[in-house]
PDB file of N, CA and C in Angstrom:
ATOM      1  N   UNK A   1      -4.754  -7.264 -17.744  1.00  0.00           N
ATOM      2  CA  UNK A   1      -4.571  -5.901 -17.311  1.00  0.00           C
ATOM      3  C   UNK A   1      -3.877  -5.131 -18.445  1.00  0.00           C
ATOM      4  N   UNK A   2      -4.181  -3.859 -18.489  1.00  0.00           N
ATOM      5  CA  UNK A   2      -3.820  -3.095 -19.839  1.00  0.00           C
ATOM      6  C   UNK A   2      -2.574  -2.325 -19.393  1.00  0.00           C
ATOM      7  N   UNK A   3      -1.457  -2.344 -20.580  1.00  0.00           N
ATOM      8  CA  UNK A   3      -0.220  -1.180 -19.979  1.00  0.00           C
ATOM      9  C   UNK A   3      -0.337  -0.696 -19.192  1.00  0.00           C
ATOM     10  N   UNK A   4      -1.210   0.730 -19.805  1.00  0.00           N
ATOM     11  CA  UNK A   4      -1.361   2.199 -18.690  1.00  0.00           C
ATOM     12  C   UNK A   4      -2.024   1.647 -17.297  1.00  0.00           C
ATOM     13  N   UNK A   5      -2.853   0.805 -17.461  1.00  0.00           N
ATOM     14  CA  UNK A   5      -2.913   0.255 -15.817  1.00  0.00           C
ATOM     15  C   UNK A   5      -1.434  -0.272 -14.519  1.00  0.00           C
ATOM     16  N   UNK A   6      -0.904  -1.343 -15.286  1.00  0.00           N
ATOM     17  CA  UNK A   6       0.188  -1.889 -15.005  1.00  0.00           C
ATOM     18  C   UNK A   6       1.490  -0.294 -14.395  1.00  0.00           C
ATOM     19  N   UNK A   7       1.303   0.191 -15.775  1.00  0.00           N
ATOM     20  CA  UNK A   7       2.102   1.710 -15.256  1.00  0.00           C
ATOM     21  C   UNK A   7       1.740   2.158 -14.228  1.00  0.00           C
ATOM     22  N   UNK A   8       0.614   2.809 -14.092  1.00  0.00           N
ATOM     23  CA  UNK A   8      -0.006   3.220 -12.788  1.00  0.00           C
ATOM     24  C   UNK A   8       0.365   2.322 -11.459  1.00  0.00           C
ATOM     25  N   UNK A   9       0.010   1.130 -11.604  1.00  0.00           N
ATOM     26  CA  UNK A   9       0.827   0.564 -10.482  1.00  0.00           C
ATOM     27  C   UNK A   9       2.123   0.396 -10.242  1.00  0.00           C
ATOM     28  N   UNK A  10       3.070   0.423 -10.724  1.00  0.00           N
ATOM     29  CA  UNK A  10       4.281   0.625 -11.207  1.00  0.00           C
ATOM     30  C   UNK A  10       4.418   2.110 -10.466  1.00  0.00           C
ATOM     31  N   UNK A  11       4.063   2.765 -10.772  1.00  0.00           N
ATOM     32  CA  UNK A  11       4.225   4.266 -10.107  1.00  0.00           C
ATOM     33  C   UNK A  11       4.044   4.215  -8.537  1.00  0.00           C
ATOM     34  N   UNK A  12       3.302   3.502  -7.774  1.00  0.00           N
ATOM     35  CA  UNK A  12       3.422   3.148  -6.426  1.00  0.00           C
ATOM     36  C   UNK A  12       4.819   2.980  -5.980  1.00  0.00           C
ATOM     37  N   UNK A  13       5.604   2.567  -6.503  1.00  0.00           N
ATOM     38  CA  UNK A  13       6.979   2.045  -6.022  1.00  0.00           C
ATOM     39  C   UNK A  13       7.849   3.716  -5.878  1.00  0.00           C
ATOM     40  N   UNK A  14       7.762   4.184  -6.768  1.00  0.00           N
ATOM     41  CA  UNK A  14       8.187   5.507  -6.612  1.00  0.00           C
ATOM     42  C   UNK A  14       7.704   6.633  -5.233  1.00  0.00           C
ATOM     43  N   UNK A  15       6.198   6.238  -5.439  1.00  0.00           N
ATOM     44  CA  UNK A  15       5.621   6.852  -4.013  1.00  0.00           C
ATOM     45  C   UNK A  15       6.132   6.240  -2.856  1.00  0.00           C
ATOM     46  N   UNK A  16       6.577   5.013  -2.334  1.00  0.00           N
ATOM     47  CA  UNK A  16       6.773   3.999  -1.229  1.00  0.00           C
ATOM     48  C   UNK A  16       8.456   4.767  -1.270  1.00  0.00           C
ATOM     49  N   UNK A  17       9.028   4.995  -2.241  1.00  0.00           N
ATOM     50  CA  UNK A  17      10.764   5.827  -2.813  1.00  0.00           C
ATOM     51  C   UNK A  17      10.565   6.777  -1.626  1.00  0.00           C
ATOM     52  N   UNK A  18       9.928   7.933  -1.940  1.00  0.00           N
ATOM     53  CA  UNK A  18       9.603   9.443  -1.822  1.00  0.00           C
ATOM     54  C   UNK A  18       9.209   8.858  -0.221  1.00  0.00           C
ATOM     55  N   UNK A  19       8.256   8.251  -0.052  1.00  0.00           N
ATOM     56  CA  UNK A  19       8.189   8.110   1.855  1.00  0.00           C
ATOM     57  C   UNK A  19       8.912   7.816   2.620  1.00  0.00           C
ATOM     58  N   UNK A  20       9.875   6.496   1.833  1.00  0.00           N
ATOM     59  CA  UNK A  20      11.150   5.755   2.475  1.00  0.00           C
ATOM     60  C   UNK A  20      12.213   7.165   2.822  1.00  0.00           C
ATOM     61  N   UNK A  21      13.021   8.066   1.471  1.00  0.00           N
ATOM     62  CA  UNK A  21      13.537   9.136   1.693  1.00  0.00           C
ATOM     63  C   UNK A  21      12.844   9.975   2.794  1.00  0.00           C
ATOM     64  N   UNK A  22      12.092   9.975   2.925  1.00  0.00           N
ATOM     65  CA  UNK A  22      11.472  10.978   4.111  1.00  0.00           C
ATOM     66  C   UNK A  22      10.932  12.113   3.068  1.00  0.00           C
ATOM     67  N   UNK A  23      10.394  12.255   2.010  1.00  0.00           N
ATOM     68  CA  UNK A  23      10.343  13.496   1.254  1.00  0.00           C
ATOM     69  C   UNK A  23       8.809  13.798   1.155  1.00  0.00           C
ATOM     70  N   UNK A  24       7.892  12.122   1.737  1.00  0.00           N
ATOM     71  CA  UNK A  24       6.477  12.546   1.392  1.00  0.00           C
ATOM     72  C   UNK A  24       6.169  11.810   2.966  1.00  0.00           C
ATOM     73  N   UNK A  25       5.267  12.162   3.486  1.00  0.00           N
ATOM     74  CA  UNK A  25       4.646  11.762   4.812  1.00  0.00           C
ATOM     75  C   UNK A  25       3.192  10.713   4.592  1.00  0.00           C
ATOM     76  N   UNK A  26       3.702   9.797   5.939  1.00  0.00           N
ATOM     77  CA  UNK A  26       2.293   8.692   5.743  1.00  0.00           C
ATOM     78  C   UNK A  26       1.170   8.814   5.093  1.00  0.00           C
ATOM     79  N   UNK A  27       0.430  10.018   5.901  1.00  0.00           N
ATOM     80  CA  UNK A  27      -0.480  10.099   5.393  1.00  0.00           C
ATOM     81  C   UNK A  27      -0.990   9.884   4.024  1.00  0.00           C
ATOM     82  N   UNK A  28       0.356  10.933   3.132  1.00  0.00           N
ATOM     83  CA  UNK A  28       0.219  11.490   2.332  1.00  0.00           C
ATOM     84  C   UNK A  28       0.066   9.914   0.572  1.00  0.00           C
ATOM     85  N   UNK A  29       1.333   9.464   1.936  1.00  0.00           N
ATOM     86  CA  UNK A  29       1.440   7.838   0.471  1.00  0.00           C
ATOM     87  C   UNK A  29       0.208   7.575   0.685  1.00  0.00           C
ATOM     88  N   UNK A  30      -0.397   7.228   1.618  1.00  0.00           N
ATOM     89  CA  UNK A  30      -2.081   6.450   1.911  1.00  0.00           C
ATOM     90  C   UNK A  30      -2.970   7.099   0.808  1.00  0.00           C
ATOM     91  N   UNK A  31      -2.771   8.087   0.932  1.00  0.00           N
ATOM     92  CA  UNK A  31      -3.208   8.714  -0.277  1.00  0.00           C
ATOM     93  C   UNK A  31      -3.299   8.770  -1.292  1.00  0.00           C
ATOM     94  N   UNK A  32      -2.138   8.711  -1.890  1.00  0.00           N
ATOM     95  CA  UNK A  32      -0.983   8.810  -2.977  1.00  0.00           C
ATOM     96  C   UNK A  32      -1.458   6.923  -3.569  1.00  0.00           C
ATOM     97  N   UNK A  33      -1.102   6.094  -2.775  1.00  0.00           N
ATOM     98  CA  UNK A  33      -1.414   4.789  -3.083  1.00  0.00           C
ATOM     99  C   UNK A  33      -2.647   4.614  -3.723  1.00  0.00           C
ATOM    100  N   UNK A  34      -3.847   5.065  -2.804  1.00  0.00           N
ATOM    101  CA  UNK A  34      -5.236   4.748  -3.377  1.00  0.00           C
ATOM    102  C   UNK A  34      -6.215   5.567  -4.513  1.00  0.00           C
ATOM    103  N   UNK A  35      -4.834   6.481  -4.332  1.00  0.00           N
ATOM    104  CA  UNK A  35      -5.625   7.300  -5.919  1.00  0.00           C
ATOM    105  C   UNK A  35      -4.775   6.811  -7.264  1.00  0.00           C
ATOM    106  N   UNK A  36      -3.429   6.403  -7.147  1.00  0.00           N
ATOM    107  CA  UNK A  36      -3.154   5.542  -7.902  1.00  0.00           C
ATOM    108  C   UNK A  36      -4.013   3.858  -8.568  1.00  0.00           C
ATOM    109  N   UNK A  37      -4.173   3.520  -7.282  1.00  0.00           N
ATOM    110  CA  UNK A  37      -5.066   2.426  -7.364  1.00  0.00           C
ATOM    111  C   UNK A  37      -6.646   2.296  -8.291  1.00  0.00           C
ATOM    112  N   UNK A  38      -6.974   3.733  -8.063  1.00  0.00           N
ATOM    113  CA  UNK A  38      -8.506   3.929  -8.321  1.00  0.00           C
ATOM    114  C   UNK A  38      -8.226   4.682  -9.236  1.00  0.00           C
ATOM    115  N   UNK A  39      -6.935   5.034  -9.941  1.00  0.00           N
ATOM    116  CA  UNK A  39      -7.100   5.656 -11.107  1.00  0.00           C
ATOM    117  C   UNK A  39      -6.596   4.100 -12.338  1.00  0.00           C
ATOM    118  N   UNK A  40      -5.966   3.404 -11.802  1.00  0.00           N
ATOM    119  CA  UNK A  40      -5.929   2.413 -12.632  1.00  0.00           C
ATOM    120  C   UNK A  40      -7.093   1.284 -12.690  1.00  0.00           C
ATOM    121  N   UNK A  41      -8.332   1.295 -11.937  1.00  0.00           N
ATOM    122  CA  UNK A  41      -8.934   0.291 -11.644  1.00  0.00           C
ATOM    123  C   UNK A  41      -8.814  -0.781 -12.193  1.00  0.00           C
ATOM    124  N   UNK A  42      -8.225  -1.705 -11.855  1.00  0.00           N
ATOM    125  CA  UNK A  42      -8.165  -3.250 -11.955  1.00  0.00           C
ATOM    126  C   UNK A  42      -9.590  -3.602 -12.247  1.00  0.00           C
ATOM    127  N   UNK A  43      -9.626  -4.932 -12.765  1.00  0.00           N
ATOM    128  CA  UNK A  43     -10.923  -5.501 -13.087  1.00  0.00           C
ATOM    129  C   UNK A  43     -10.727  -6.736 -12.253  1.00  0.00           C
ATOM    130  N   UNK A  44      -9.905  -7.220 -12.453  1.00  0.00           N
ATOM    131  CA  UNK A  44      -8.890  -9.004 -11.559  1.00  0.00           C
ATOM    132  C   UNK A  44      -9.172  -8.738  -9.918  1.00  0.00           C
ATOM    133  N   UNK A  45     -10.278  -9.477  -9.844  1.00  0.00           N
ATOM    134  CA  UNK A  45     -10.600  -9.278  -8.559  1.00  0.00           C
ATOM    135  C   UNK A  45      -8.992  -9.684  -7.475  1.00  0.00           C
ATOM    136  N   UNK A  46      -8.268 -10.969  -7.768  1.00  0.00           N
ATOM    137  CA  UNK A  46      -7.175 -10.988  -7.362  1.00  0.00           C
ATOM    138  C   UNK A  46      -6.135 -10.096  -7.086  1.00  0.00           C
ATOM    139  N   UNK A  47      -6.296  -8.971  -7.764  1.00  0.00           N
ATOM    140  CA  UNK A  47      -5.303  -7.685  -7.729  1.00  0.00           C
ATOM    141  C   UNK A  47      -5.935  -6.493  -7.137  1.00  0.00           C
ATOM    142  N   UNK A  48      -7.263  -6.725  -7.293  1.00  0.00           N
ATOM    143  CA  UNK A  48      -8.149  -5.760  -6.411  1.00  0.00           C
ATOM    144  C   UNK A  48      -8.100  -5.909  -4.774  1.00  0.00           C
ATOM    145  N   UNK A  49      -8.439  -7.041  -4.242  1.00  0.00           N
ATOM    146  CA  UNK A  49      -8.442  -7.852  -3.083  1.00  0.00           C
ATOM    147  C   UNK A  49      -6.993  -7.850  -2.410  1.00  0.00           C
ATOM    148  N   UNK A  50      -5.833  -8.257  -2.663  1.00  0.00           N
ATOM    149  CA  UNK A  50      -4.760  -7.919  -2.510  1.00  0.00           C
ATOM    150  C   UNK A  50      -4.228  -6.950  -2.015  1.00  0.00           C
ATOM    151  N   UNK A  51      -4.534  -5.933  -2.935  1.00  0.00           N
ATOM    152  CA  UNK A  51      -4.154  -4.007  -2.430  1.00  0.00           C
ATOM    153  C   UNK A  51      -4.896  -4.272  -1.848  1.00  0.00           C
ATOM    154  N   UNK A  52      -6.064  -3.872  -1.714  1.00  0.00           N
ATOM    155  CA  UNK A  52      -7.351  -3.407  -0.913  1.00  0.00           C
ATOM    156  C   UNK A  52      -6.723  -3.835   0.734  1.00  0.00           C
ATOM    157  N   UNK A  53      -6.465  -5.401   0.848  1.00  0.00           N
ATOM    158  CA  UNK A  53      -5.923  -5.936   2.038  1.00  0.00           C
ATOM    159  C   UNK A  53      -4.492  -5.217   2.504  1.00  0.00           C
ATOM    160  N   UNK A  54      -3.649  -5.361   1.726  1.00  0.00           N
ATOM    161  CA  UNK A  54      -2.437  -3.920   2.082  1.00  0.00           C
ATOM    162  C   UNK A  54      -2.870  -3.201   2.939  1.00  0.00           C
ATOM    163  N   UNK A  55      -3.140  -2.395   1.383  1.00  0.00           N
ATOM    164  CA  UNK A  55      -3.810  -1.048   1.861  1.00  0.00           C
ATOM    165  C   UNK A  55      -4.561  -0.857   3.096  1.00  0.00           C
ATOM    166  N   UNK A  56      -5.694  -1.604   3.567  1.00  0.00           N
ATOM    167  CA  UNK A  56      -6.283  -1.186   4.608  1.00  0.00           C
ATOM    168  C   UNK A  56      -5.104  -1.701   5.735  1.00  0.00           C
ATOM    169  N   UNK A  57      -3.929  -2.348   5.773  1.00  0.00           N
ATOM    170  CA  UNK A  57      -2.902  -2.685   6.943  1.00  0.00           C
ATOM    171  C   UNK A  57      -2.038  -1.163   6.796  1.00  0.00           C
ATOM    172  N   UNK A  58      -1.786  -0.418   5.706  1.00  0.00           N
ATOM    173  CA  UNK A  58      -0.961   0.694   5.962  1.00  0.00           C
ATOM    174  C   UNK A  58      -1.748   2.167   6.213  1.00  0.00           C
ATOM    175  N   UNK A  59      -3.760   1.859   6.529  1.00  0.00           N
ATOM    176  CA  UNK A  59      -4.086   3.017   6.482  1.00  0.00           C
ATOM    177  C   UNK A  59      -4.200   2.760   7.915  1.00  0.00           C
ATOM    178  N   UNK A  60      -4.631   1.526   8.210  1.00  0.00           N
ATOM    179  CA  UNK A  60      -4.417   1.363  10.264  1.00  0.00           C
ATOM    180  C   UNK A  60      -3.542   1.681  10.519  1.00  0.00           C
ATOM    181  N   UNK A  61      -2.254   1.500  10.287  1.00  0.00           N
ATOM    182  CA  UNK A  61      -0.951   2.014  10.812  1.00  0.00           C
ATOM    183  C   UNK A  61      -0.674   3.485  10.741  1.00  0.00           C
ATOM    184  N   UNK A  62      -1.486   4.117   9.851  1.00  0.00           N
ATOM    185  CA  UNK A  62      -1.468   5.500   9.525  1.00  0.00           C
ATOM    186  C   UNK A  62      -2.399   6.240  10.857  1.00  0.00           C
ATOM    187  N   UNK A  63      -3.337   5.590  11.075  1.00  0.00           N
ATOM    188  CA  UNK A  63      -3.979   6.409  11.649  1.00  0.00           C
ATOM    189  C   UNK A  63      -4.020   5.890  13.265  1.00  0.00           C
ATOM    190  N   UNK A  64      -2.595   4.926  13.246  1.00  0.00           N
ATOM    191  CA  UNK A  64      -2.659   4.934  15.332  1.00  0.00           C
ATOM    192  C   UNK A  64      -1.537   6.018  14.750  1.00  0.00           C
ATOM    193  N   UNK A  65      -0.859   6.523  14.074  1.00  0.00           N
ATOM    194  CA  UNK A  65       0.109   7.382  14.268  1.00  0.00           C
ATOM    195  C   UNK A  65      -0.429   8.957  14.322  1.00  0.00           C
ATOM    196  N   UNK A  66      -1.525   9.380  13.599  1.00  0.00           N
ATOM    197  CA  UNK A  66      -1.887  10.461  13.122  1.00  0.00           C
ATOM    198  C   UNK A  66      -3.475  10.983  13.803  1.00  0.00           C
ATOM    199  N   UNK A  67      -4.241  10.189  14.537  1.00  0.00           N
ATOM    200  CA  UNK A  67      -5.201  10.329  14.965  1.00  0.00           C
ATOM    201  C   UNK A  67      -5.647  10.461  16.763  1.00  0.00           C
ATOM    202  N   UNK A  68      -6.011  11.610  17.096  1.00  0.00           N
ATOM    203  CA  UNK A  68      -5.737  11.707  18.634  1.00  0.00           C
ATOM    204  C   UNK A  68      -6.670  10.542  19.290  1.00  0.00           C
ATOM    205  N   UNK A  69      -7.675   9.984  18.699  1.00  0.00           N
ATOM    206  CA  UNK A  69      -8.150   8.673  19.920  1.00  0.00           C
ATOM    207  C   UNK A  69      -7.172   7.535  19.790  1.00  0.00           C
ATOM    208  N   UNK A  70      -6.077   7.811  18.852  1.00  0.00           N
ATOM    209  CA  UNK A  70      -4.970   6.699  19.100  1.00  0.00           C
ATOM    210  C   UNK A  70      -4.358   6.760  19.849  1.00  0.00           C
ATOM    211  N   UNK A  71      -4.121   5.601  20.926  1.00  0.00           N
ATOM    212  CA  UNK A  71      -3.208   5.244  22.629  1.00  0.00           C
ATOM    213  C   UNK A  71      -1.897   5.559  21.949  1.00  0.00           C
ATOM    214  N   UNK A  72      -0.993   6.466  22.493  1.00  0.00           N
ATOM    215  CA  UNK A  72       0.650   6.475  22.351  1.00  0.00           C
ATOM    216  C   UNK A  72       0.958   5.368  22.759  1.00  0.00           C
ATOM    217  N   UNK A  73       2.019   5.026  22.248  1.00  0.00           N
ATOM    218  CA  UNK A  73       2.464   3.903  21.704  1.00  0.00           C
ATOM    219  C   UNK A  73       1.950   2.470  21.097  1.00  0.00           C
ATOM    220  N   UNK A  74       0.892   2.614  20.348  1.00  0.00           N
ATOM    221  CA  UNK A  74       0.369   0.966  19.921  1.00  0.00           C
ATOM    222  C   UNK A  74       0.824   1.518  18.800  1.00  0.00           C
ATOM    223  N   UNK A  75       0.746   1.872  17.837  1.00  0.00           N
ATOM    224  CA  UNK A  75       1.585   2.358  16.617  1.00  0.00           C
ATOM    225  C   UNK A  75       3.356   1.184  16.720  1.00  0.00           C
ATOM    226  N   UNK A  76       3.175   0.370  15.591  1.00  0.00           N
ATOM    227  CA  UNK A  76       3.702  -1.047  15.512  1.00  0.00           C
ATOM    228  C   UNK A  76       4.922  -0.385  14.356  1.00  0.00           C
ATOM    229  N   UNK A  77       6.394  -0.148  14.678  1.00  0.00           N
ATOM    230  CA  UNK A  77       6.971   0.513  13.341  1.00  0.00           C
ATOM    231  C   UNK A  77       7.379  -1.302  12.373  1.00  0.00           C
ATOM    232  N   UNK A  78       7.270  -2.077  13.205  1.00  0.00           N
ATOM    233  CA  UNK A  78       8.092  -3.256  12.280  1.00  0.00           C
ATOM    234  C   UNK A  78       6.635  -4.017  11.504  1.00  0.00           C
ATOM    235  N   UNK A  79       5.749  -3.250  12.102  1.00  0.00           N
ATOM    236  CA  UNK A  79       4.175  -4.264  11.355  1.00  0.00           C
ATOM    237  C   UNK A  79       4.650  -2.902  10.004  1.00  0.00           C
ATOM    238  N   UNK A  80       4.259  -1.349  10.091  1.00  0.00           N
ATOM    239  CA  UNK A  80       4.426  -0.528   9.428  1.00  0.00           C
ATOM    240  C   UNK A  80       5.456  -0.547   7.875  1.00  0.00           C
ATOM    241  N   UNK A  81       7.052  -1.195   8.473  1.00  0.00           N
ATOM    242  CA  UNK A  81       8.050  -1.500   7.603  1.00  0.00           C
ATOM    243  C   UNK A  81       7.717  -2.913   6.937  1.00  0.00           C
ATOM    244  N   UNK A  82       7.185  -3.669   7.451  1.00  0.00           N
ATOM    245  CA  UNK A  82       6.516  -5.044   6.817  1.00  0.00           C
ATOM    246  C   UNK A  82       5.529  -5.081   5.537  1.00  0.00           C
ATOM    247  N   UNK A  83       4.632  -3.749   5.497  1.00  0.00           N
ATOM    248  CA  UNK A  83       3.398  -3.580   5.053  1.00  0.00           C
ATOM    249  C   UNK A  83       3.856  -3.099   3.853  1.00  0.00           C
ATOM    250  N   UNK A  84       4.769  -2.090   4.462  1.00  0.00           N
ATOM    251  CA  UNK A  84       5.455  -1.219   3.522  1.00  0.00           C
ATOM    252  C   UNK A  84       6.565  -1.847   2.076  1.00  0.00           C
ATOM    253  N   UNK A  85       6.951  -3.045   3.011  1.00  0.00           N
ATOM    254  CA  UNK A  85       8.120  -3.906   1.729  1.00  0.00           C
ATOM    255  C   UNK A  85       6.965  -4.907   1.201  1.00  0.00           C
ATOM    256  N   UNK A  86       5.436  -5.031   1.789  1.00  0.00           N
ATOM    257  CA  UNK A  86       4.826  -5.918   0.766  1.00  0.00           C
ATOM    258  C   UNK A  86       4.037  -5.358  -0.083  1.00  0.00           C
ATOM    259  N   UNK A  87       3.847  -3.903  -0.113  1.00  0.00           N
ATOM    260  CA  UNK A  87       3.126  -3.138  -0.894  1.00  0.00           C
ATOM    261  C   UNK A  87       3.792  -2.565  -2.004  1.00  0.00           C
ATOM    262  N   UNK A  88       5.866  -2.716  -1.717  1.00  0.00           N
ATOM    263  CA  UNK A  88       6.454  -2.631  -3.020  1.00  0.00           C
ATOM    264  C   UNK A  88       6.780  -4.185  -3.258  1.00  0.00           C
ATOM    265  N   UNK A  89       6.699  -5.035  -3.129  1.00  0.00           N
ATOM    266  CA  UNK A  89       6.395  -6.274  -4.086  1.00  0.00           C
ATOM    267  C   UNK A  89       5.293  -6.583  -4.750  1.00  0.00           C
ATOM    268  N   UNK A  90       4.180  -5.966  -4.207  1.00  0.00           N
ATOM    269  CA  UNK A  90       2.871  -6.541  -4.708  1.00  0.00           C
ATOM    270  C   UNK A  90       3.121  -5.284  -6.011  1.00  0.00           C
ATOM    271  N   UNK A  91       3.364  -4.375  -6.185  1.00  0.00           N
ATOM    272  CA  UNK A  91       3.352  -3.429  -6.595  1.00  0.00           C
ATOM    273  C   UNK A  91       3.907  -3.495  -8.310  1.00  0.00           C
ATOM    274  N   UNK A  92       5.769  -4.083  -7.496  1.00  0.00           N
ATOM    275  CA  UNK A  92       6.262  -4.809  -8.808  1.00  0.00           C
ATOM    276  C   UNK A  92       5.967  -5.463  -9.458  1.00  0.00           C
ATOM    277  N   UNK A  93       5.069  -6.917  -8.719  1.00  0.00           N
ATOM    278  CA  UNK A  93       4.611  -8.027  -9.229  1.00  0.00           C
ATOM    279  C   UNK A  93       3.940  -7.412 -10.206  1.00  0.00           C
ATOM    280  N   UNK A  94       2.581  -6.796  -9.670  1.00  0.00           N
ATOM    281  CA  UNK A  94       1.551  -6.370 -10.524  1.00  0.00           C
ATOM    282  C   UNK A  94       2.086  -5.232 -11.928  1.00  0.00           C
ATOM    283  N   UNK A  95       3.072  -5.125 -11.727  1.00  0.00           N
ATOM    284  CA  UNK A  95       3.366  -3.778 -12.882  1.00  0.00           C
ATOM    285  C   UNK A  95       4.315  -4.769 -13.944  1.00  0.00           C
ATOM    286  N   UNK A  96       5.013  -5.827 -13.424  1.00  0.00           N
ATOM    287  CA  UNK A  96       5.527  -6.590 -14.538  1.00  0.00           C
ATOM    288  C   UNK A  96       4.283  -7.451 -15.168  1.00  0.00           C
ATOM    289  N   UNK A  97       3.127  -7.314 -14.546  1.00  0.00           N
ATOM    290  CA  UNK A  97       2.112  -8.228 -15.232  1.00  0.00           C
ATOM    291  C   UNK A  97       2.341  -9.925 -14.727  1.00  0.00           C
ATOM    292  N   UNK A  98       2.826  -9.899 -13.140  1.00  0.00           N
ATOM    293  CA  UNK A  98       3.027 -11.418 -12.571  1.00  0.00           C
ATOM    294  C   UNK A  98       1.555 -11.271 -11.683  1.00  0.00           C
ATOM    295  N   UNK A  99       1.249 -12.397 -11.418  1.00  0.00           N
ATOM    296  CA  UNK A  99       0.872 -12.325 -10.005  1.00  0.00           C
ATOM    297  C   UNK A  99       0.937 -11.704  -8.668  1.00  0.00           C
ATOM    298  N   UNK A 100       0.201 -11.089  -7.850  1.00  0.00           N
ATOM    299  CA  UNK A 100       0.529 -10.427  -6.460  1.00  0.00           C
ATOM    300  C   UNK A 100       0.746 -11.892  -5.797  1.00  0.00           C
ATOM    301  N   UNK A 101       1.643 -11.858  -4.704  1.00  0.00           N
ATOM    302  CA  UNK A 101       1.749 -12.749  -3.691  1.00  0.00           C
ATOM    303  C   UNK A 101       0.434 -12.466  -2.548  1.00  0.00           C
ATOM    304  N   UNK A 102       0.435 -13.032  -2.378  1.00  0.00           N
ATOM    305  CA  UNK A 102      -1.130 -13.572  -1.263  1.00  0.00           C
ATOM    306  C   UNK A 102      -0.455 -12.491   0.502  1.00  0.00           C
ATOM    307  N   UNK A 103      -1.081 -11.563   0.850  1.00  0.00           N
ATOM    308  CA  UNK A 103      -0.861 -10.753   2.348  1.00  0.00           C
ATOM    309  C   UNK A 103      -0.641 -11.710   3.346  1.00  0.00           C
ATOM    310  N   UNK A 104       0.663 -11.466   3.738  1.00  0.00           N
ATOM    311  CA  UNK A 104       1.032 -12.572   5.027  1.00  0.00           C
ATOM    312  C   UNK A 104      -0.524 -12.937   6.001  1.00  0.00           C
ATOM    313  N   UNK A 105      -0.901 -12.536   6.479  1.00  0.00           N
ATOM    314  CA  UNK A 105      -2.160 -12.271   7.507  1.00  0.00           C
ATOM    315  C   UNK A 105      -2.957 -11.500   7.346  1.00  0.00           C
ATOM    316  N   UNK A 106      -3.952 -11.508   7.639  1.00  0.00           N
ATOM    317  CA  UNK A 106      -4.964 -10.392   7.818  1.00  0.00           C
ATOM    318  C   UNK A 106      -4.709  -9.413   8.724  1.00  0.00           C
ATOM    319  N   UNK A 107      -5.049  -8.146   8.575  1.00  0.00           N
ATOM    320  CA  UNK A 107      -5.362  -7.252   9.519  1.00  0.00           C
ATOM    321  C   UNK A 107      -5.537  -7.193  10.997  1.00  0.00           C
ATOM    322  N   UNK A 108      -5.523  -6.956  11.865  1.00  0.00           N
ATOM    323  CA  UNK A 108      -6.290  -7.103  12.798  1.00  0.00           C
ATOM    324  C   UNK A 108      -7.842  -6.990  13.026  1.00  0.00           C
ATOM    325  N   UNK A 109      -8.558  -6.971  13.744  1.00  0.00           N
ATOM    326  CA  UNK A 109     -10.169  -6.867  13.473  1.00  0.00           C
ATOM    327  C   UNK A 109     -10.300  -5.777  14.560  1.00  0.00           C
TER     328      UNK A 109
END
C-alpha cells in the first residue's frame, strides 16, 4: 500500500473524532468513511474486504436510526459503539501499514 493511501486511511480516525465529539452526524461519517475509502482504493483484497465488512455493519446501524421503515427501537447503540471502536482500529492498523484484524462476526443477514 502506498503512503498517500495509508494517509487517507489514517484520516478516518479523525472522522470517527468529529462523530464521537458530536460535531459530525452518522450519516454523515458513513459517508465521510466511504469516500475516504474509495478515494484511497486499496488493491489488498484483505484491506478491501475488511472495511467493506465494517462498513456495511455501521451503514445498517445508520439506517435503523435514520430511515422511516425502521421499527423504533431495533437500532442496537452497543452493536453501533462496537463497530465504531473496530473501524478506529482497523483504521490505525491499516494507516501504520499493519494488518487489519479480522470483523468479530458478520453482519446480520
Amino acid at each position: 500500500m502506498e503512503d498517500y493511501q495509508r494517509a487517507l486511511i489514517g484520516r478516518m480516525v479523525e472522522h470517527l473524532d468529529l462523530y464521537a465529539s458530536g460535531r459530525t452526524p452518522l450519516p454523515k461519517l458513513v459517508e465521510d468513511l466511504w469516500g475516504l475509502f474509495a478515494a484511497s482504493d486499496p488493491r489488498e483484497l484483505e484491506i478491501r474486504d475488511s472495511f467493506q465488512w465494517l462498513w456495511s455493519d455501521l451503514d445498517g446501524e445508520c439506517e435503523l436510526r435514520t430511515q422511516p421503515w425502521a421499527p423504533a427501537g431495533v437500532a442496537d447503540d452497543d452493536r453501533l459503539a462496537s463497530v465504531i471502536g473496530e473501524l478506529r482500529l482497523w483504521a490505525t492498523q491499516v494507516a501504520a501499514g499493519e494488518s487489519p484484524s479480522r470483523p468479530r462476526t458478520p453482519p446480520p443477514a
